[in-house]
N, C-alpha and C. Protein backbone atom coordinates (compact mmCIF):
# COMPACT_ATOMS: atom_id res chain seq x y z
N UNK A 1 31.80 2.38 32.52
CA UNK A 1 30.73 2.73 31.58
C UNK A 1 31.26 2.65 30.15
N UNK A 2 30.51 1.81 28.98
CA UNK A 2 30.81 1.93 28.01
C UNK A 2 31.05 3.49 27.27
N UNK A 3 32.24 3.63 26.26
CA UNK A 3 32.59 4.57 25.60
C UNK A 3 31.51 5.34 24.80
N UNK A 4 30.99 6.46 24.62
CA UNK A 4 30.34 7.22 23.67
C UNK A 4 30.76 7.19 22.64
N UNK A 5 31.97 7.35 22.42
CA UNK A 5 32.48 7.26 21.17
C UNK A 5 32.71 6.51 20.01
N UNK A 6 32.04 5.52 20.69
CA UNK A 6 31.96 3.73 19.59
C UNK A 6 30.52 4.11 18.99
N UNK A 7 29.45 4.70 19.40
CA UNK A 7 28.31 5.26 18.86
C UNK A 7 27.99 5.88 17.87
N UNK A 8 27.91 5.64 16.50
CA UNK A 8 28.09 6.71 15.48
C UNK A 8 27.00 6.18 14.61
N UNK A 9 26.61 7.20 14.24
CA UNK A 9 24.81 7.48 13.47
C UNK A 9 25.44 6.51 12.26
N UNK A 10 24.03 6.04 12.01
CA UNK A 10 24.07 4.73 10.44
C UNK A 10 25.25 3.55 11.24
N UNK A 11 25.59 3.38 12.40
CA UNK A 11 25.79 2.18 12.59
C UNK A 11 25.16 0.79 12.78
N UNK A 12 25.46 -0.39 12.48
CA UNK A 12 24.21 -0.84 13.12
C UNK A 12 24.48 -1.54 14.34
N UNK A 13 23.45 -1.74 15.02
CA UNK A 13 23.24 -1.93 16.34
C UNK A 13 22.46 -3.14 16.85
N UNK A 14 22.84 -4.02 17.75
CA UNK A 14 22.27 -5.32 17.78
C UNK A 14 21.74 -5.20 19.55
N UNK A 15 21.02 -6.06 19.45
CA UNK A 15 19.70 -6.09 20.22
C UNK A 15 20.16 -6.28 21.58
N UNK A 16 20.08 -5.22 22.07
CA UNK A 16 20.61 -5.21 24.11
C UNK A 16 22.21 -4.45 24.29
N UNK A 17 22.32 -3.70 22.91
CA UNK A 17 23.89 -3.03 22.75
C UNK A 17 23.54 -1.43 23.48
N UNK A 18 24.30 -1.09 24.59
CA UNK A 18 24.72 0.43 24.98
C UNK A 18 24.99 1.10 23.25
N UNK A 19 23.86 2.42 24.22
CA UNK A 19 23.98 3.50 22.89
C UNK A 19 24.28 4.48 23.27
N UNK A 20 23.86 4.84 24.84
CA UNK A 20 24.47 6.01 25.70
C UNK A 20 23.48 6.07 26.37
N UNK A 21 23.74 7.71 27.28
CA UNK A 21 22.83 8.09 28.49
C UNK A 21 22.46 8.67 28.57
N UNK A 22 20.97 8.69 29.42
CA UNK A 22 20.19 9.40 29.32
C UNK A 22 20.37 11.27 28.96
N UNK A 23 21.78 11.45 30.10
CA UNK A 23 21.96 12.91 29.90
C UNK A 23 22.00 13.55 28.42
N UNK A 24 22.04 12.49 27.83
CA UNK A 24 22.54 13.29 26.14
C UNK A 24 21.60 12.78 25.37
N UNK A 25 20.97 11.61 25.08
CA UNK A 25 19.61 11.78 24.27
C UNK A 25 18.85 11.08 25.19
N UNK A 26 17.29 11.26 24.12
CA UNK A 26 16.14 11.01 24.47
C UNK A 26 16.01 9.64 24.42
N UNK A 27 15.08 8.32 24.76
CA UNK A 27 14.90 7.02 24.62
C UNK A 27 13.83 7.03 23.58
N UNK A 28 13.78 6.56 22.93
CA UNK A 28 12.78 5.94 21.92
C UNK A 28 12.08 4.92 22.10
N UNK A 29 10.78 4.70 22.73
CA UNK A 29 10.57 4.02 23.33
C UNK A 29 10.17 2.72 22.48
N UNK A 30 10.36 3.02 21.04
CA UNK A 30 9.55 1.33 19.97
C UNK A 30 11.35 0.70 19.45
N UNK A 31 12.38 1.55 20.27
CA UNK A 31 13.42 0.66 19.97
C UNK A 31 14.67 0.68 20.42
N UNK A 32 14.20 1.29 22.05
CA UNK A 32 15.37 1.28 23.01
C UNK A 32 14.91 1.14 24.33
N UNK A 33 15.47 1.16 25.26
CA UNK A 33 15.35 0.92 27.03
C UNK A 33 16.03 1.61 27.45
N UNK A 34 16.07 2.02 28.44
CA UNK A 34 16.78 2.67 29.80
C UNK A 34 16.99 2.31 31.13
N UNK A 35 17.98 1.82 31.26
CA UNK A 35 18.19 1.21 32.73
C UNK A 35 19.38 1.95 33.53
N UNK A 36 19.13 2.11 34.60
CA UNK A 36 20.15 3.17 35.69
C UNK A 36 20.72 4.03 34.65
N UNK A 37 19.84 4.72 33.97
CA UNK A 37 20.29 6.11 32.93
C UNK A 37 21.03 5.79 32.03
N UNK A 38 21.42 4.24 31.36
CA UNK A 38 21.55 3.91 30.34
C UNK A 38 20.66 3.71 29.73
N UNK A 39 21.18 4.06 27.98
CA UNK A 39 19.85 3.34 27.20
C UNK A 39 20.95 2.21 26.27
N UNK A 40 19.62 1.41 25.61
CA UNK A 40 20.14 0.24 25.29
C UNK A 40 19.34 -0.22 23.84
N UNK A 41 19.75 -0.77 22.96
CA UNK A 41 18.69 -1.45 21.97
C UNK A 41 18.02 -2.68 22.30
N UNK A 42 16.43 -2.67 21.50
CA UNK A 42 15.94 -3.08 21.68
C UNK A 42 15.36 -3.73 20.76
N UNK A 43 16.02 -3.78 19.75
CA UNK A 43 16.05 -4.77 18.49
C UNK A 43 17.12 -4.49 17.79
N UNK A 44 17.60 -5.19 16.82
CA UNK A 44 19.07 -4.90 16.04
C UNK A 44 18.87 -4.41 14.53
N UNK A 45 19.10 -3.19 14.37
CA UNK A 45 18.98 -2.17 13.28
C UNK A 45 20.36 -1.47 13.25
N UNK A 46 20.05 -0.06 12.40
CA UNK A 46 20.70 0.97 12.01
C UNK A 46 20.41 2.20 12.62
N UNK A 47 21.55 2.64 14.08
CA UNK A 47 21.45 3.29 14.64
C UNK A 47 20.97 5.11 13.85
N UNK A 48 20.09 5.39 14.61
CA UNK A 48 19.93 6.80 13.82
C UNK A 48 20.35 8.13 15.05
N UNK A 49 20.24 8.84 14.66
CA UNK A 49 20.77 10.27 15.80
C UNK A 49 20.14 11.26 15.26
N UNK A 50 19.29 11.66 16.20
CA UNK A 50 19.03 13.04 15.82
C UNK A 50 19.13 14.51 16.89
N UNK A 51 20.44 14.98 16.55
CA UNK A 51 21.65 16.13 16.98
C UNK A 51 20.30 16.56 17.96
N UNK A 52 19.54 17.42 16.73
CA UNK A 52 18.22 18.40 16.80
C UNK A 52 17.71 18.12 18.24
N UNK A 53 17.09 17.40 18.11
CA UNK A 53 16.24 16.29 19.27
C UNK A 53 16.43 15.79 20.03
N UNK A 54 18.32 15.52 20.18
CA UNK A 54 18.68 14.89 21.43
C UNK A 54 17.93 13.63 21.00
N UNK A 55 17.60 12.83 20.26
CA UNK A 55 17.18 11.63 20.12
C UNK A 55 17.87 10.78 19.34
N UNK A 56 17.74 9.22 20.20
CA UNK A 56 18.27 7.97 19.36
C UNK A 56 17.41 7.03 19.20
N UNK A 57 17.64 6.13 18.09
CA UNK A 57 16.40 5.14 17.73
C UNK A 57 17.53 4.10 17.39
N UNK A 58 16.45 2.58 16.49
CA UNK A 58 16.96 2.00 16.07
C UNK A 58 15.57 1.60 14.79
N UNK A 59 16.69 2.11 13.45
CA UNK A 59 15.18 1.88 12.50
C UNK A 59 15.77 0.42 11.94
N UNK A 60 15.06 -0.12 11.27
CA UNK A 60 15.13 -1.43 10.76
C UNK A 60 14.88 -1.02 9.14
N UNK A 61 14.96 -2.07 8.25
CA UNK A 61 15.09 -2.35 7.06
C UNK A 61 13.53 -1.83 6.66
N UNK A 62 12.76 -2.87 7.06
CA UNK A 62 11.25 -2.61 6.51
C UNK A 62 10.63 -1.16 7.27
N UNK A 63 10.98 -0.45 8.43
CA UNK A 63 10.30 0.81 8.81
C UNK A 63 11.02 1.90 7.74
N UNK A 64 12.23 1.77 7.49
CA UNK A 64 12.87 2.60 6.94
C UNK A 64 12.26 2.64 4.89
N UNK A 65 12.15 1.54 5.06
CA UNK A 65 11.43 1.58 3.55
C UNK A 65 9.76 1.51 3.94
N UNK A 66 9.23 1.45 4.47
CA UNK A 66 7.82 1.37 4.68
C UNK A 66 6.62 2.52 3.94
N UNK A 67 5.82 2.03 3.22
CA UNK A 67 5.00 2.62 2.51
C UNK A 67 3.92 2.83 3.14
N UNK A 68 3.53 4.51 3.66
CA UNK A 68 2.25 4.38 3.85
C UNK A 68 1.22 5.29 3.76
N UNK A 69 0.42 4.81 3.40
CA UNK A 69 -0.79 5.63 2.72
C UNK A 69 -1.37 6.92 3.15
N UNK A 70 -1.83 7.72 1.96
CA UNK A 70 -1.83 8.84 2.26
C UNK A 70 -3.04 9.71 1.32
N UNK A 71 -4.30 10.67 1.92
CA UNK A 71 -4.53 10.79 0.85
C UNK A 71 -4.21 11.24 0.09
N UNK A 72 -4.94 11.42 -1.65
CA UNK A 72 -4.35 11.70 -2.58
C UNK A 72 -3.52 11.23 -3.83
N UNK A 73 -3.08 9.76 -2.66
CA UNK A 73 -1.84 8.71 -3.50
C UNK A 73 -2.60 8.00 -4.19
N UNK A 74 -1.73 7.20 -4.88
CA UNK A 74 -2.64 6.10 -6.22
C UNK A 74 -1.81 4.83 -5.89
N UNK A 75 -3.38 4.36 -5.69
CA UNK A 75 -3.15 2.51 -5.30
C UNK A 75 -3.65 1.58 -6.40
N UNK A 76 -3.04 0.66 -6.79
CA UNK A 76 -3.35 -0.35 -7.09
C UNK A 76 -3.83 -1.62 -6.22
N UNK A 77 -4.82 -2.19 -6.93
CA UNK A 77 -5.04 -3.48 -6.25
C UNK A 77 -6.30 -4.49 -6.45
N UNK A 78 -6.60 -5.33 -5.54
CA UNK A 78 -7.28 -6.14 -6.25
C UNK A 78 -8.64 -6.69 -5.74
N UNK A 79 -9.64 -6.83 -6.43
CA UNK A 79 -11.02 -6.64 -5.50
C UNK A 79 -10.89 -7.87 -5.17
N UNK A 80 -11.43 -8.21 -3.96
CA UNK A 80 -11.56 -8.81 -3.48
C UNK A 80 -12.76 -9.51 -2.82
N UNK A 81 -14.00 -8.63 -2.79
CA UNK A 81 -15.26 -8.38 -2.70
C UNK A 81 -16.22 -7.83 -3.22
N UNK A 82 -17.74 -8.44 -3.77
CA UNK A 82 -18.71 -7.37 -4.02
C UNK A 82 -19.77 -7.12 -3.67
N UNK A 83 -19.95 -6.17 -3.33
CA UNK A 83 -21.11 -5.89 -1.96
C UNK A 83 -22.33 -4.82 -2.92
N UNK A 84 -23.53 -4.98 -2.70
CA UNK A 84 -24.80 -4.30 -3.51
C UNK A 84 -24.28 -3.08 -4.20
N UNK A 85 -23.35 -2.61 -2.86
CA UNK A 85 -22.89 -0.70 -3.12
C UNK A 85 -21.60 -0.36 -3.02
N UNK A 86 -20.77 -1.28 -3.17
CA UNK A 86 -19.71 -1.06 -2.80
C UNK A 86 -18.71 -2.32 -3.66
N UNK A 87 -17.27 -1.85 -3.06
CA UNK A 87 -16.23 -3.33 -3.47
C UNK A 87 -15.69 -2.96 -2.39
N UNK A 88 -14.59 -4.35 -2.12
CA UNK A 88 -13.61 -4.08 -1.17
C UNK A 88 -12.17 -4.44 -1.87
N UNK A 89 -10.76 -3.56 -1.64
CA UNK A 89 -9.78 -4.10 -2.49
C UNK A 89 -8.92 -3.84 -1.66
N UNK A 90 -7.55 -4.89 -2.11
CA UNK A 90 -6.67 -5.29 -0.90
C UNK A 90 -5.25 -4.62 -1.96
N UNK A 91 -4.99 -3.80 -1.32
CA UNK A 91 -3.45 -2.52 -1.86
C UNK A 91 -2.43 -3.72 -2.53
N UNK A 92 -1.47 -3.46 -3.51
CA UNK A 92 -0.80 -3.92 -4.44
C UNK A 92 0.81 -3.18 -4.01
N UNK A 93 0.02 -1.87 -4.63
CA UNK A 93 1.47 -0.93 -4.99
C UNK A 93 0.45 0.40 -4.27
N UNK A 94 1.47 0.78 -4.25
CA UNK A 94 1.15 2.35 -3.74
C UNK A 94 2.25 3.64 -4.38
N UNK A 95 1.66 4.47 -5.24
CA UNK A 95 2.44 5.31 -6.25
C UNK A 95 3.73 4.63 -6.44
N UNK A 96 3.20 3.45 -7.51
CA UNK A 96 4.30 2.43 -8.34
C UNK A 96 5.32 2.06 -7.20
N UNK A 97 5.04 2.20 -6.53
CA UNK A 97 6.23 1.45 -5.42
C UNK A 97 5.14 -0.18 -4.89
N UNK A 98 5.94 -1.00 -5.03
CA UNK A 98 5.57 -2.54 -4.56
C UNK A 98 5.51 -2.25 -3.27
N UNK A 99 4.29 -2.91 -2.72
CA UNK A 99 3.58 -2.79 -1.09
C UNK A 99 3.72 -3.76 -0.24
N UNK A 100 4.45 -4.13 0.78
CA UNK A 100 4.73 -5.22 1.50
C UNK A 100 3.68 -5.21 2.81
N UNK A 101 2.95 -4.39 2.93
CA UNK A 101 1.86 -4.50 4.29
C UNK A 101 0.42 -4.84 4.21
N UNK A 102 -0.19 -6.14 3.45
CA UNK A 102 -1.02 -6.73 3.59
C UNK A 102 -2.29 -5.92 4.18
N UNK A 103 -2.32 -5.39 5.67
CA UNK A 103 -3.49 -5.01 6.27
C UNK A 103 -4.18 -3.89 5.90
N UNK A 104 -3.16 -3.02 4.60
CA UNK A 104 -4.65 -2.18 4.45
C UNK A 104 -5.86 -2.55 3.46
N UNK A 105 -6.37 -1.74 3.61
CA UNK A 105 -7.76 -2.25 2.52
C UNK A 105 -8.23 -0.96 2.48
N UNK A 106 -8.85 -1.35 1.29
CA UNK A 106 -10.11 -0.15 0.28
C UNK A 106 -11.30 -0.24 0.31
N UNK A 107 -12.12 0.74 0.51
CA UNK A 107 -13.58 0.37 -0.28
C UNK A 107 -14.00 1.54 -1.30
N UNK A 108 -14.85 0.98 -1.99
CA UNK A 108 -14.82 2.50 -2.93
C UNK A 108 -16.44 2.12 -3.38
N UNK A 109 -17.58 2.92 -3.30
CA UNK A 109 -18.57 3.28 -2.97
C UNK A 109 -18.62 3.20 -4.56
N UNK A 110 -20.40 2.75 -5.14
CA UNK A 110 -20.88 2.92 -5.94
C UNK A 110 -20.59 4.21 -6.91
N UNK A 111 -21.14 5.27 -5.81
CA UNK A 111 -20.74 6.69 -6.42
C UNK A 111 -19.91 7.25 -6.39
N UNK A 112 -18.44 6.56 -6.04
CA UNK A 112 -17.12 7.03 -7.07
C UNK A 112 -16.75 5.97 -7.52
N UNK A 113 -17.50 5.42 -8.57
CA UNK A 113 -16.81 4.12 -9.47
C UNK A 113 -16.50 5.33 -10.74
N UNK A 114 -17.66 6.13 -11.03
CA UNK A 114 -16.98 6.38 -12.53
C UNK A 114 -18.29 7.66 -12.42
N UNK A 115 -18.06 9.04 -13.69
CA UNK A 115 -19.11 9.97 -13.62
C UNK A 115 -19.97 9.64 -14.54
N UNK A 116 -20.73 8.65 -14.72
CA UNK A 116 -21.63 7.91 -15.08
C UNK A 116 -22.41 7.07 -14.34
N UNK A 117 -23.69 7.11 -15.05
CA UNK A 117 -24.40 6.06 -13.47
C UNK A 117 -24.19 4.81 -13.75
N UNK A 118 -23.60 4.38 -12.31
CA UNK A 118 -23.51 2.26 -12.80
C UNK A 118 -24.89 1.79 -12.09
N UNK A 119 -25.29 1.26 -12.31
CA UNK A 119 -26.48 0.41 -12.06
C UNK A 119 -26.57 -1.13 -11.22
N UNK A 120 -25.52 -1.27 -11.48
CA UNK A 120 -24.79 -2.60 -11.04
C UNK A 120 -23.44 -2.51 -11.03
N UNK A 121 -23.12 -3.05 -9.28
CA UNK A 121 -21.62 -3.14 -9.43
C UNK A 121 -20.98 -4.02 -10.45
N UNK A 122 -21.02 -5.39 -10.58
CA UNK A 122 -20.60 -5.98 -11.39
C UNK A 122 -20.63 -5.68 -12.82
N UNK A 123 -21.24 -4.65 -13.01
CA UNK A 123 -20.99 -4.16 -14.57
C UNK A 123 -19.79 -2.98 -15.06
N UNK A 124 -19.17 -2.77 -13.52
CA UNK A 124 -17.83 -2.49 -12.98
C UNK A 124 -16.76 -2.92 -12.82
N UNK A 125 -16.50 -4.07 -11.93
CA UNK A 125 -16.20 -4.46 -11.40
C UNK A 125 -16.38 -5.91 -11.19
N UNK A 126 -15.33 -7.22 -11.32
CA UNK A 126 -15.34 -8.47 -10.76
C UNK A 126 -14.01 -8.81 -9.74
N UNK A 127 -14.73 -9.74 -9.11
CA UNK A 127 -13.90 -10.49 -7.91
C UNK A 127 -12.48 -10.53 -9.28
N UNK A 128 -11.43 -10.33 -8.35
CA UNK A 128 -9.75 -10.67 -8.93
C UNK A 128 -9.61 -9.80 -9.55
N UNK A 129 -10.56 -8.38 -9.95
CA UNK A 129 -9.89 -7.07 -11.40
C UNK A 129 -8.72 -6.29 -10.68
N UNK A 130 -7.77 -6.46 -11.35
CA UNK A 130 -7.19 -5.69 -10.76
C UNK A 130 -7.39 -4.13 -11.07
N UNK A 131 -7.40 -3.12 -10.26
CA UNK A 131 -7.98 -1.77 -10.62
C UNK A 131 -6.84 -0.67 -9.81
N UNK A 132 -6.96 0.60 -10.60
CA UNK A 132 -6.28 1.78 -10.14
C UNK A 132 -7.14 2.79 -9.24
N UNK A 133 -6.38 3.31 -8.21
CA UNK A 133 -7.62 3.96 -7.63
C UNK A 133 -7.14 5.30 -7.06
N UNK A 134 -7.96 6.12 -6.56
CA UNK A 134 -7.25 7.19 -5.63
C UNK A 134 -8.03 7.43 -4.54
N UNK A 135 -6.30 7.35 -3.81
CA UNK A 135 -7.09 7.62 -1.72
C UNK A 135 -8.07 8.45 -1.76
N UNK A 136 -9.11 8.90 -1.14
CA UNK A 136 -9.79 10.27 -0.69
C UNK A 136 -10.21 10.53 0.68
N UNK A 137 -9.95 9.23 1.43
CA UNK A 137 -10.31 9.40 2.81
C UNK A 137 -9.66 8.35 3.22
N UNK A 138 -9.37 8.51 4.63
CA UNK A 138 -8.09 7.49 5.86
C UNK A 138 -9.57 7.48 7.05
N UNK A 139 -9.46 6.30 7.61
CA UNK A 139 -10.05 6.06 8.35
C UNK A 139 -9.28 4.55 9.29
N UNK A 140 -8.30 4.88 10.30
CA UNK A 140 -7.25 3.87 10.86
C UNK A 140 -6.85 3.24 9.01
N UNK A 141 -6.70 1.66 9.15
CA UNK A 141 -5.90 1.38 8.12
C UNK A 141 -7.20 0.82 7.24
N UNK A 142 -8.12 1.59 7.05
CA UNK A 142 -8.94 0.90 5.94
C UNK A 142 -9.21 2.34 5.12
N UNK A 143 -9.62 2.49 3.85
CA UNK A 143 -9.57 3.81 3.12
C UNK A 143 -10.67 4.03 2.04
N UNK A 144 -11.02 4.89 2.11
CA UNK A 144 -12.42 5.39 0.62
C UNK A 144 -11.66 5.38 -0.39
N UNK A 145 -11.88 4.58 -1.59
CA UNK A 145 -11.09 4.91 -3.01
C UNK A 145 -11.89 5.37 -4.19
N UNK A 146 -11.82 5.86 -4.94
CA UNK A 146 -12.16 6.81 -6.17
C UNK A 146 -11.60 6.55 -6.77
N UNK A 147 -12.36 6.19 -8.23
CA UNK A 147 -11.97 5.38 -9.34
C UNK A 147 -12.71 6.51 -10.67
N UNK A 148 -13.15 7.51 -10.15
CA UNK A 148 -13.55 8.39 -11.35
C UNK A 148 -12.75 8.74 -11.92
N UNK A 149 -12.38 9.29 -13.07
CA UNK A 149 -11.53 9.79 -14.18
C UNK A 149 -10.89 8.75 -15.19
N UNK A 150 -10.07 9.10 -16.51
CA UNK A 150 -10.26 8.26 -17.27
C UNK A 150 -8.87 7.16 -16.94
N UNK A 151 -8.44 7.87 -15.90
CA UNK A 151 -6.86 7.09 -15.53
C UNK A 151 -7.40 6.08 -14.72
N UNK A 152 -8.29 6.44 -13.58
CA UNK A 152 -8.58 5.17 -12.63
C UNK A 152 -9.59 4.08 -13.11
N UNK A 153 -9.60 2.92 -12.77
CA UNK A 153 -10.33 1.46 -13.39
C UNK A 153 -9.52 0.42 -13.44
N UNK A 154 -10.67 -0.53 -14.00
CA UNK A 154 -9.43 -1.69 -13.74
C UNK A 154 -8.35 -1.58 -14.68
N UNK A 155 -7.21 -2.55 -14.70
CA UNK A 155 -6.25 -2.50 -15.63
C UNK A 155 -5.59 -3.74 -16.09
N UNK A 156 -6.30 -4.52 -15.54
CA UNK A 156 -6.32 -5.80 -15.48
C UNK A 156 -7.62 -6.71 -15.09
N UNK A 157 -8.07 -7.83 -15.96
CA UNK A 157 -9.10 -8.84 -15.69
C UNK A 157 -9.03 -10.09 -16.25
N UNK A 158 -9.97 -11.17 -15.68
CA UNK A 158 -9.97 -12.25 -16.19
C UNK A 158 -11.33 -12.76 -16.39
N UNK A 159 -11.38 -13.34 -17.41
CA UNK A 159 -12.46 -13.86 -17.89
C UNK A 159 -13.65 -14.42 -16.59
N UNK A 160 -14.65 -14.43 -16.47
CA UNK A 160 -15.38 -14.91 -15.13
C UNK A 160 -15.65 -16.39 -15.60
N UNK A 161 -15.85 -16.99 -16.95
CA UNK A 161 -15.65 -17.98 -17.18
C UNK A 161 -15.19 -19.03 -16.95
N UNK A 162 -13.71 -18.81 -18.19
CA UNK A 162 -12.82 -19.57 -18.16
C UNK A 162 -11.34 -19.32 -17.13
N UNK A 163 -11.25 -17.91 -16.77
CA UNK A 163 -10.17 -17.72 -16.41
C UNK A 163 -9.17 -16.72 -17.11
N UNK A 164 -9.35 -16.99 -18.52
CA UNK A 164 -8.47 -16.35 -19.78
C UNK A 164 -8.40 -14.91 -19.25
N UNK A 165 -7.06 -14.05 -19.81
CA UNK A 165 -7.13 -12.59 -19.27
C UNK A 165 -7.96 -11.92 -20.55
N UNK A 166 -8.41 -11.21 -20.09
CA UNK A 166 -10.02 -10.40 -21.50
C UNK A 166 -8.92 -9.46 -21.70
N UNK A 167 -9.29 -8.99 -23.19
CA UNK A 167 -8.55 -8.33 -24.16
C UNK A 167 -10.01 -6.96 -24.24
N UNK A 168 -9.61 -5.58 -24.62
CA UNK A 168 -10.12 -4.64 -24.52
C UNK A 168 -10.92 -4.76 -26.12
N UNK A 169 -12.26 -4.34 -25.91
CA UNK A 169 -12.72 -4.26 -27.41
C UNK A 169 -13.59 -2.93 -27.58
N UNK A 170 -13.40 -2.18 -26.51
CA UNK A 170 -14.62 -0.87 -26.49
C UNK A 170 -14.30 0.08 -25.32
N UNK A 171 -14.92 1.02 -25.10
CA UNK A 171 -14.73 1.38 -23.92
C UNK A 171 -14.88 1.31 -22.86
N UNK A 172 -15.85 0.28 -22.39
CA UNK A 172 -16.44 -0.50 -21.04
C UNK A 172 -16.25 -1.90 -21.37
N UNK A 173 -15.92 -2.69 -22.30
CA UNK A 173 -16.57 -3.97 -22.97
C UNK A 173 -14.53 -4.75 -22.69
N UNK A 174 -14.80 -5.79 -22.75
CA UNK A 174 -13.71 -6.55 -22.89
C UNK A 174 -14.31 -8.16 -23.58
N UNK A 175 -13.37 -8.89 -24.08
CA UNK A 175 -13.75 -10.29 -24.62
C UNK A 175 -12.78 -11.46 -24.57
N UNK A 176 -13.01 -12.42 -23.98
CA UNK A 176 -12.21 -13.71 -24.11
C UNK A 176 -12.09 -14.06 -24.97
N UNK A 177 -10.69 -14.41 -25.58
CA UNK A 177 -10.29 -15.02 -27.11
C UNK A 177 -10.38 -16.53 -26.97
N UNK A 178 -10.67 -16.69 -25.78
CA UNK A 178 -10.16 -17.93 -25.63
C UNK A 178 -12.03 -18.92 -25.85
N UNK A 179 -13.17 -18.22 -24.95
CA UNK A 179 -14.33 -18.42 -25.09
C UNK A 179 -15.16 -17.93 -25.83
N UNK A 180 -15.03 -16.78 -26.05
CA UNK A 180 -15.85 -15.48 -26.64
C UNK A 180 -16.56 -14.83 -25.63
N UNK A 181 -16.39 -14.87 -24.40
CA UNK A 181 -16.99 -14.02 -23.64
C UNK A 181 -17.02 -13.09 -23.55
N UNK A 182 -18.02 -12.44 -23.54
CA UNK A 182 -17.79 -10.42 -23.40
C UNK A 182 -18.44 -9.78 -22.03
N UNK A 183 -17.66 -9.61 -21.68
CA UNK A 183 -17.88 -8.58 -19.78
C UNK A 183 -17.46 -6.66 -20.25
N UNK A 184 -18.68 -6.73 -19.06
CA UNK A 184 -18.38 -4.75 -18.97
C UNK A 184 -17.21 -4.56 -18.26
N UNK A 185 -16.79 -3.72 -17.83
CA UNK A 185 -16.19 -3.06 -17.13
C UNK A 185 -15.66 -1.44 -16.85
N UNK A 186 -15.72 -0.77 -15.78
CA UNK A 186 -14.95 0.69 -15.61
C UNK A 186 -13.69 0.21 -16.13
N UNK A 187 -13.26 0.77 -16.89
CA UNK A 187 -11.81 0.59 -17.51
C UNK A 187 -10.96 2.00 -17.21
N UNK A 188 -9.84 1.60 -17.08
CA UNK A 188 -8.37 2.84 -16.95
C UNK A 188 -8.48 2.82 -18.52
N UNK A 189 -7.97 4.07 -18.60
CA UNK A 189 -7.58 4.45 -20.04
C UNK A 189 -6.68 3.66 -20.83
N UNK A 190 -5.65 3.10 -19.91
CA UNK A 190 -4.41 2.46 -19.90
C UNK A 190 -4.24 0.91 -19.52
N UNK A 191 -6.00 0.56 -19.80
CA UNK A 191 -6.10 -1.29 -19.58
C UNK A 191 -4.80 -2.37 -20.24
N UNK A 192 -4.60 -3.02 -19.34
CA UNK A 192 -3.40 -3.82 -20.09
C UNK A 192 -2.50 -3.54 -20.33
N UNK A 193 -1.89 -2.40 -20.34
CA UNK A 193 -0.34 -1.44 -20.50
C UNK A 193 0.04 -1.90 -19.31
N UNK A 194 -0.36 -1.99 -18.04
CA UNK A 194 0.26 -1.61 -17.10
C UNK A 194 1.21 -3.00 -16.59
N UNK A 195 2.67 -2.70 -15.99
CA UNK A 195 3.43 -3.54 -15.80
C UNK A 195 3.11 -5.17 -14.57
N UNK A 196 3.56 -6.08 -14.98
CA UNK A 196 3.09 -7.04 -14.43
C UNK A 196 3.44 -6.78 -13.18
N UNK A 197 4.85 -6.82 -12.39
CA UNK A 197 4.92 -6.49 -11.31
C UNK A 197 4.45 -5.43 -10.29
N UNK A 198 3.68 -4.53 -11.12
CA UNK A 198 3.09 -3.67 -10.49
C UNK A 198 1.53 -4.33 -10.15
N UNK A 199 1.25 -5.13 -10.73
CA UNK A 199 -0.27 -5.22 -10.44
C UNK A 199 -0.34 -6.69 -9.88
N UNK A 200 0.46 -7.56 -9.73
CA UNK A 200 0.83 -8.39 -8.79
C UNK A 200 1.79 -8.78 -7.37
C-alpha cells in the first residue's frame, strides 16, 4: 500500500494518484474515487485536507478562484437585450473582480431601473450599455438586478448611430462628438470614470 506520508495538504496531485484510505478521510465525490478503500484523484489539482472533517479533495485553479454571485454584490455588465419591461445583461465583473463564467445572466425589471418613472426602456437603456447593477434576487444562475440609486446605471455607451462612445452632457442625456447625436440614458453617477478592464 502506498505511503501516507507522501500526502501533504497544498500538494499537487495528478489525475488517478493515491491520497489515502478510506479509514482516515472522507471521499469527495467531484474530485476523488474509492476503490477497495482506497481513494484516488480524479483530476489533477492542489491537494486540500481538511483535519476537521476527515476530508480530502482536489481543488483546481479556476474553483479555487471562482466568483460567485451573491445577493447584494455589484455586477457589471452588458445588455444584451430589450424587452417592453425589462433588459437582459450578461455579468462582466462581479465586486471589481474580472468574471470568467459566461452563464450567468441578469434581468432587471422596468421598476428597478431608476426612482423615477421610465416610460420607455430604451430611454434607459441600449443594446451594448454597459451598466452597474445590484443583485437582489438568485434564482439558479439567472438574477433580478437593481439599478436604482445614483451609483447604479450605465457607465459606459455607444452611439446607436455611428458607433462613437457618447460623452455625458446632462444628467440622463449623452452626445456623439463624432455625429451630434443625443441619447437618454439612466446614468451611474460615475459615467465614463470607470476602468476599461473592468467593463470589458
Amino acid at each position: 500500500m502506498p505511503n501516507r506520508k507522501q500526502i501533504k495538504n497544498k500538494d499537487i496531485a495528478v489525475t488517478g494518484q493515491y491520497l489515502g484510505v478510506i479509514e482516515e478521510y472522507i471521499s469527495n465525490e467531484q474530485s476523488t474515487y474509492v476503490k477497495e478503500g482506497q481513494i484516488f484523484a480524479t483530476k489533477t489539482g492542489m491537494i486540500s485536507i481538511d483535519d476537521k472533517k476527515r476530508q480530502i479533495e482536489i481543488e483546481t485553479h479556476q474553483e479555487k478562484d471562482r466568483k460567485t454571485v451573491k445577493i447584494g454584490d455589484i455586477v457589471i455588465g452588458t445588455v444584451v437585450f430589450l424587452r417592453k419591461f425589462s433588459i437582459g445583461i450578461t455579468f462582466n465583473t462581479i465586486n471589481q473582480k474580472i468574471h470568467f463564467n459566461s452563464s450567468y445572466f441578469g434581468n432587471t425589471h422596468v421598476s428597478q431601473i431608476s426612482n423615477k418613472y421610465i416610460d420607455k426602456i430604451n430611454d434607459a437603456f441600449q443594446i451594448t450599455d454597459i451598466i452597474r447593477a445590484k443583485v437582489t434576487k438568485k434564482s439558479a444562475n439567472e438574477y433580478t438586478l437593481s439599478t436604482v440609486g445614483k451609483n447604479f446605471g450605465v457607465v459606459h455607451a455607444d452611439c446607436s448611430i455611428c458607433g462613437t462612445e457618447l460623452n455625458k452632457i446632462g444628467h440622463d442625456k449623452l452626445k456623439c462628438d463624432f455625429c451630434g447625436n443625443i441619447e437618454k440614458r439612466k446614468l451611474a453617477l460615475d459615467y465614463g470614470n470607470v476602468a476599461h478592464k473592468l467593463r470589458f
